[in-house]
Protein backbone atom coordinates (compact mmCIF):
# COMPACT_ATOMS: atom_id res chain seq x y z
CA UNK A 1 45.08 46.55 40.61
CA UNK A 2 43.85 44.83 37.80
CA UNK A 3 45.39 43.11 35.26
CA UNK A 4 43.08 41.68 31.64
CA UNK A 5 44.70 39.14 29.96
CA UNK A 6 44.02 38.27 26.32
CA UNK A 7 44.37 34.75 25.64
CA UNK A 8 43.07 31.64 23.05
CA UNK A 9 43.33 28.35 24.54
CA UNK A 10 45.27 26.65 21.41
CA UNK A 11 48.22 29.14 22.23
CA UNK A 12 51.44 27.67 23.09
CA UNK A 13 52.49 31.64 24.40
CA UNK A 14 49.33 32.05 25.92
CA UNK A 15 49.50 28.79 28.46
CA UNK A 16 52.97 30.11 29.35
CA UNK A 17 52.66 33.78 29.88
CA UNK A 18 49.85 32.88 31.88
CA UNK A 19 52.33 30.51 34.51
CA UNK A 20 54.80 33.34 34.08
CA UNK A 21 52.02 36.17 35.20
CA UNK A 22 51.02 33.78 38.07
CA UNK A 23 54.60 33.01 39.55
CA UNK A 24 55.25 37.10 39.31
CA UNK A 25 52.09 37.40 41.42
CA UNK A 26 53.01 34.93 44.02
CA UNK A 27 55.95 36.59 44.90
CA UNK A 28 53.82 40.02 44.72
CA UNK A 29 53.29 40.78 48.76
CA UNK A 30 49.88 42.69 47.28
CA UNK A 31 48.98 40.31 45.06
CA UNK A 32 45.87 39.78 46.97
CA UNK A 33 44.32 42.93 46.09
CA UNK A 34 45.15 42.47 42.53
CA UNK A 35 42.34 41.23 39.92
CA UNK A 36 42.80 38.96 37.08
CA UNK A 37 40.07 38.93 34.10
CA UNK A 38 40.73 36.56 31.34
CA UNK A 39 39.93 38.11 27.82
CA UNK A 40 38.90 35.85 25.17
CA UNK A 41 40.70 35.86 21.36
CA UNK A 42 40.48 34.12 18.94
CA UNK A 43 43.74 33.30 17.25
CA UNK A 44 41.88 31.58 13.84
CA UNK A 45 37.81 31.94 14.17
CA UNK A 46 37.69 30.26 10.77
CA UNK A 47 39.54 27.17 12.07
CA UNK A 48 37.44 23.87 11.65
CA UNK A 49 36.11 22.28 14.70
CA UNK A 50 38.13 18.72 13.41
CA UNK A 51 40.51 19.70 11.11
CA UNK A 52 42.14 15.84 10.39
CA UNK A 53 45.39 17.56 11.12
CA UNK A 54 48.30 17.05 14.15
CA UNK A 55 49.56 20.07 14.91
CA UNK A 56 53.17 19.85 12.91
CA UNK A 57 51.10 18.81 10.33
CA UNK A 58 49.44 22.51 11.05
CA UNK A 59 52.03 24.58 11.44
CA UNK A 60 54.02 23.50 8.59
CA UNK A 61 51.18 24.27 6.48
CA UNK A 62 50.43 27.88 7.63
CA UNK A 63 53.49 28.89 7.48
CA UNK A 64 55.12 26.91 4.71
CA UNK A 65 58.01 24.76 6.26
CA UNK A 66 58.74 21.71 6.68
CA UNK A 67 57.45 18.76 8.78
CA UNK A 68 60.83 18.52 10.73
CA UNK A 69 61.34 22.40 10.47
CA UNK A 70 57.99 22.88 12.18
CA UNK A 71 58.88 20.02 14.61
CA UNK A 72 62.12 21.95 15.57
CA UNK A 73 59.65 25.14 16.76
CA UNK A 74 57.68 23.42 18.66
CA UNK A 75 60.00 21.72 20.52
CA UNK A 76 61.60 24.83 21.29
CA UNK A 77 58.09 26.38 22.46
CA UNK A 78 58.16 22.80 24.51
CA UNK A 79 61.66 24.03 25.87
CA UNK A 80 60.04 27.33 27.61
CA UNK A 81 56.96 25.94 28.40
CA UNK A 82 58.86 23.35 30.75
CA UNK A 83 60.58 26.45 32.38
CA UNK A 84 57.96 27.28 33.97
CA UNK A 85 57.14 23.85 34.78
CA UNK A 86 54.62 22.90 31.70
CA UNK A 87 54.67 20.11 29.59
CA UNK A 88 53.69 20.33 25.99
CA UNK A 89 52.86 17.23 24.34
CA UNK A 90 53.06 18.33 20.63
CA UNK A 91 52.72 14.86 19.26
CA UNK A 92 48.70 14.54 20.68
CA UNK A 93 47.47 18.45 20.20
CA UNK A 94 44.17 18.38 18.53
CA UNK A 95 43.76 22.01 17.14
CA UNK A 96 40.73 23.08 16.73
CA UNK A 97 38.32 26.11 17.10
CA UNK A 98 37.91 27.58 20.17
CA UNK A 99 34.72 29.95 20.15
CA UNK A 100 32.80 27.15 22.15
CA UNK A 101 35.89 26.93 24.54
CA UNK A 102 35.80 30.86 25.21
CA UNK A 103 31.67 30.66 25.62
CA UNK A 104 32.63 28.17 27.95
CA UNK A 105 34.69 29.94 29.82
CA UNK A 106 32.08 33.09 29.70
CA UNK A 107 29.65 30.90 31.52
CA UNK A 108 32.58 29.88 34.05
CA UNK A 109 33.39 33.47 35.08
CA UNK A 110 29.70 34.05 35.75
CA UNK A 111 29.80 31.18 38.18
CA UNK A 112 33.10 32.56 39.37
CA UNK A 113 34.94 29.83 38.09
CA UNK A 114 36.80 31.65 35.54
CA UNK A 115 40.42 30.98 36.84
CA UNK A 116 39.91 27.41 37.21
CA UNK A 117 38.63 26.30 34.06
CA UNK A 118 41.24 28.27 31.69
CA UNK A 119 43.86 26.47 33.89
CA UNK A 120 41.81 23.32 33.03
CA UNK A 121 41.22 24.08 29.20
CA UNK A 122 44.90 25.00 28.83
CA UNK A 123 46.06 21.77 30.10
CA UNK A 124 43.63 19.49 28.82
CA UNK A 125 44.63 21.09 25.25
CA UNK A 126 48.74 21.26 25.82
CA UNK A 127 49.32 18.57 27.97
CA UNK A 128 46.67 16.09 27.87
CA UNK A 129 45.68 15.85 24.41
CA UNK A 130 42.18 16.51 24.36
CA UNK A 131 39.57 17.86 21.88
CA UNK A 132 38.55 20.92 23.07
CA UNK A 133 36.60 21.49 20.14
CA UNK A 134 33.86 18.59 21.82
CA UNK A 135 30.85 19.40 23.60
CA UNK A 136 31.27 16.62 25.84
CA UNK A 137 34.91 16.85 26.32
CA UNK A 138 34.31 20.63 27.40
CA UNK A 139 31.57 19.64 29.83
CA UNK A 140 33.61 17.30 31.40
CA UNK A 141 36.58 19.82 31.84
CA UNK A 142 33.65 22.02 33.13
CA UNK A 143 32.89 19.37 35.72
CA UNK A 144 36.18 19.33 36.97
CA UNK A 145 36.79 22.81 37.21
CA UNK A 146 33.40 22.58 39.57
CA UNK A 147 31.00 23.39 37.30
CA UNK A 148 27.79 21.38 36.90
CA UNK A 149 28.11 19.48 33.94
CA UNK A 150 24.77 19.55 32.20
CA UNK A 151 24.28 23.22 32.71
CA UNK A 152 27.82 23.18 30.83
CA UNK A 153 26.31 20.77 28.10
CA UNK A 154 23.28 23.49 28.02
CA UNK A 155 25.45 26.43 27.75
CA UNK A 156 27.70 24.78 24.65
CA UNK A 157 24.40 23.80 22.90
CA UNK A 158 22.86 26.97 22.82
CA UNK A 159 24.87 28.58 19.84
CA UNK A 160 24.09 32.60 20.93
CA UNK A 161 24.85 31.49 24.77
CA UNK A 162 27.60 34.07 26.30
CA UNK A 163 28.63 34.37 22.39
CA UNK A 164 27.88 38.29 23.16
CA UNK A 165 30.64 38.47 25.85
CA UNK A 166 33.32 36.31 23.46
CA UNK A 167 32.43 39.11 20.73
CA UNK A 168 32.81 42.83 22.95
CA UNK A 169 36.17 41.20 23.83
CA UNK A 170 37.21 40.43 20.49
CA UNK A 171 36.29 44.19 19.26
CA UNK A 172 37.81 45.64 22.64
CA UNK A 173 40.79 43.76 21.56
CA UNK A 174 40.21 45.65 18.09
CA UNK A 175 40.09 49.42 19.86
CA UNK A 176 43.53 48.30 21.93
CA UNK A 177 45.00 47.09 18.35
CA UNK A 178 45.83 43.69 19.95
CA UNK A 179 46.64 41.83 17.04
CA UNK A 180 48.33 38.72 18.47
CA UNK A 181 48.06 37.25 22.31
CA UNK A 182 48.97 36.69 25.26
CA UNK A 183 48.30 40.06 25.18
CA UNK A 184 48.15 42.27 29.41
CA UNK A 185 46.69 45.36 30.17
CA UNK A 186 47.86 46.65 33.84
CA UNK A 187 44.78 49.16 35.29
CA UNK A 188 44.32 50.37 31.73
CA UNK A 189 47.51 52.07 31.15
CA UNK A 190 50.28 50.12 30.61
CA UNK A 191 50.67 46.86 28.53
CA UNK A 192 52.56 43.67 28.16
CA UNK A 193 52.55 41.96 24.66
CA UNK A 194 53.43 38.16 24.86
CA UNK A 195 55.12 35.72 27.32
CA UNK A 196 57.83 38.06 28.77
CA UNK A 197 60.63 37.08 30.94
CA UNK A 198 59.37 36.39 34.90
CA UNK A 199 61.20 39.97 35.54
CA UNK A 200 58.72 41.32 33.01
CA UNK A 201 55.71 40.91 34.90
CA UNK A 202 57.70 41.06 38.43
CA UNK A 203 58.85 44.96 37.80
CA UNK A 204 55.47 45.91 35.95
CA UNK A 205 53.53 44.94 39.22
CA UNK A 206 55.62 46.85 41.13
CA UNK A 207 55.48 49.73 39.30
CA UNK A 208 51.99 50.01 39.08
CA UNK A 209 51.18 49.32 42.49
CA UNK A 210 54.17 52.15 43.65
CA UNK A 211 52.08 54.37 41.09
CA UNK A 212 48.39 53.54 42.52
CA UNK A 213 49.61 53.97 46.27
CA UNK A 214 51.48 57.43 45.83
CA UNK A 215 49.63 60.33 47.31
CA UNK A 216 48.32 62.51 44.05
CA UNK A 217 50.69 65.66 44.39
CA UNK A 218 48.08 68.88 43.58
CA UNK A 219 49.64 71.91 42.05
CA UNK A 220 48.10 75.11 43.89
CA UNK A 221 46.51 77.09 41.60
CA UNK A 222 44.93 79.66 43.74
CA UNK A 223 45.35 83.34 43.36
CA UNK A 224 43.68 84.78 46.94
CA UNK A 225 43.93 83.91 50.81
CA UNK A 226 41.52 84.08 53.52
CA UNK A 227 38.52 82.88 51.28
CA UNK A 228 37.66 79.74 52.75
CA UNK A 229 36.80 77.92 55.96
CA UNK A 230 39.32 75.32 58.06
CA UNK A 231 39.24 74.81 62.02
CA UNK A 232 35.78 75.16 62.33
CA UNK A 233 35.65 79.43 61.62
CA UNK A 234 35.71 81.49 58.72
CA UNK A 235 38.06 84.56 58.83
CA UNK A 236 36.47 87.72 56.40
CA UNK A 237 38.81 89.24 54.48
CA UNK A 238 39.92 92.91 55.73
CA UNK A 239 38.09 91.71 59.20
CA UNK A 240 39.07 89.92 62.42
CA UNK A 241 37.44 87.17 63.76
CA UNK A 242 35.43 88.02 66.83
């Protein structure tokens, strides 16, 4: 099985459908054979590396409330994120762009570190107030995730490096009319749009994996007998074997 996920690393939904996705699959007896491929998105690509803004500051703008009106959502995003055992710390965020984040994590999956830096990027963002938007900020997240550092450095310095991978997601995204994240696709076919309930993702693996492991049924559509070979001899019509 494999499951894409769709994902920016400044998304409070993103950080926590991903926890809910991986407690689903722990209880998943199959969830070894199941394949997880982080998509990159982009939630603002016009968003300033430094924007001089906390993110209530942010959010009130964007959406035009107030300071303690936009306080009040995010402590209720902080409410579900520690369901699952996160914690948000609202008051530190640095938003920021993320392309250089998502090249990042481009170069990561090539070294098959892919799973280990997003967890890294997500909680250096939500939890430990960091500037993900810095080159040497995201090396040393790279370093930690077991990634060599400079080659990290090299990667984020080089403009055009993996950029081509963050863009056929983004316009794969556009052909699946994914318009906001965390956004999973289950073996192409069925899809899960945002941070669902743990029973969500629990019954969606298991009904894709019942669906992969049925035997296909095949609907006979033959018209004649006796025109083809089994058990090693071939019987002629209006004959008998000799």
């Amino acid at each position: 099985m494999k499951i894409e996920v769709w994902s920016d690393f400044v998304c409070p939904f993103c950080y926590i459908g991903k926890r809910r996705l991986e407690m689903a699959l722990a209880q998943f007896p199959h969830r070894d054979q199941v394949e997880v491929e982080f998509k990159a998105f982009e939630l603002d690509p016009a968003a300033g590396k430094g924007i001089g803004k906390n993110i209530h500051e942010a959010i009130a703008e964007k959406y035009g409330i107030s300071m303690e009106e936009a306080k009040q959502a995010n402590h209720g995003i902080g409410e579900q994120a520690a369901s699952v055992g996160l914690r948000y710390d609202f008051d530190n965020m640095k938003p920021t762009n993320t392309l250089d984040a998502h090249r990042l994590a481009k170069f990561a999956a090539s070294e098959g570190k892919a799973a280990e830096l997003s967890e890294k990027l997500f909680r250096a963002y939500f939890t430990e107030g960091q500037y993900i938007g810095d080159h040497d900020t995201l090396a040393n997240i790279a370093e930690s995730a077991g990634l060599g550092r400079e080659k990290a450095l090299d990667v984020l310095e080089d403009q055009n490096a993996y950029l081509n991978d963050v863009r056929i997601d983004e316009a794969v995204a556009q052909q699946y009319g994914i318009t906001g994240v965390p956004f999973f696709i289950l073996n192409q076919k069925y899809a899960i749009s945002g941070a669902q309930p743990l029973e969500t993702f629990t019954s969606a693996l298991q009904k894709v994996w019942q669906e992969e492991a049925a035997a296909p049924v095949l609907q006979d559509l033959s018209t004649e007998e006796d025109v083809a070979c089994a058990d090693g001899s071939c019987i002629v019509p209006g004959k008998e074997e000799k």
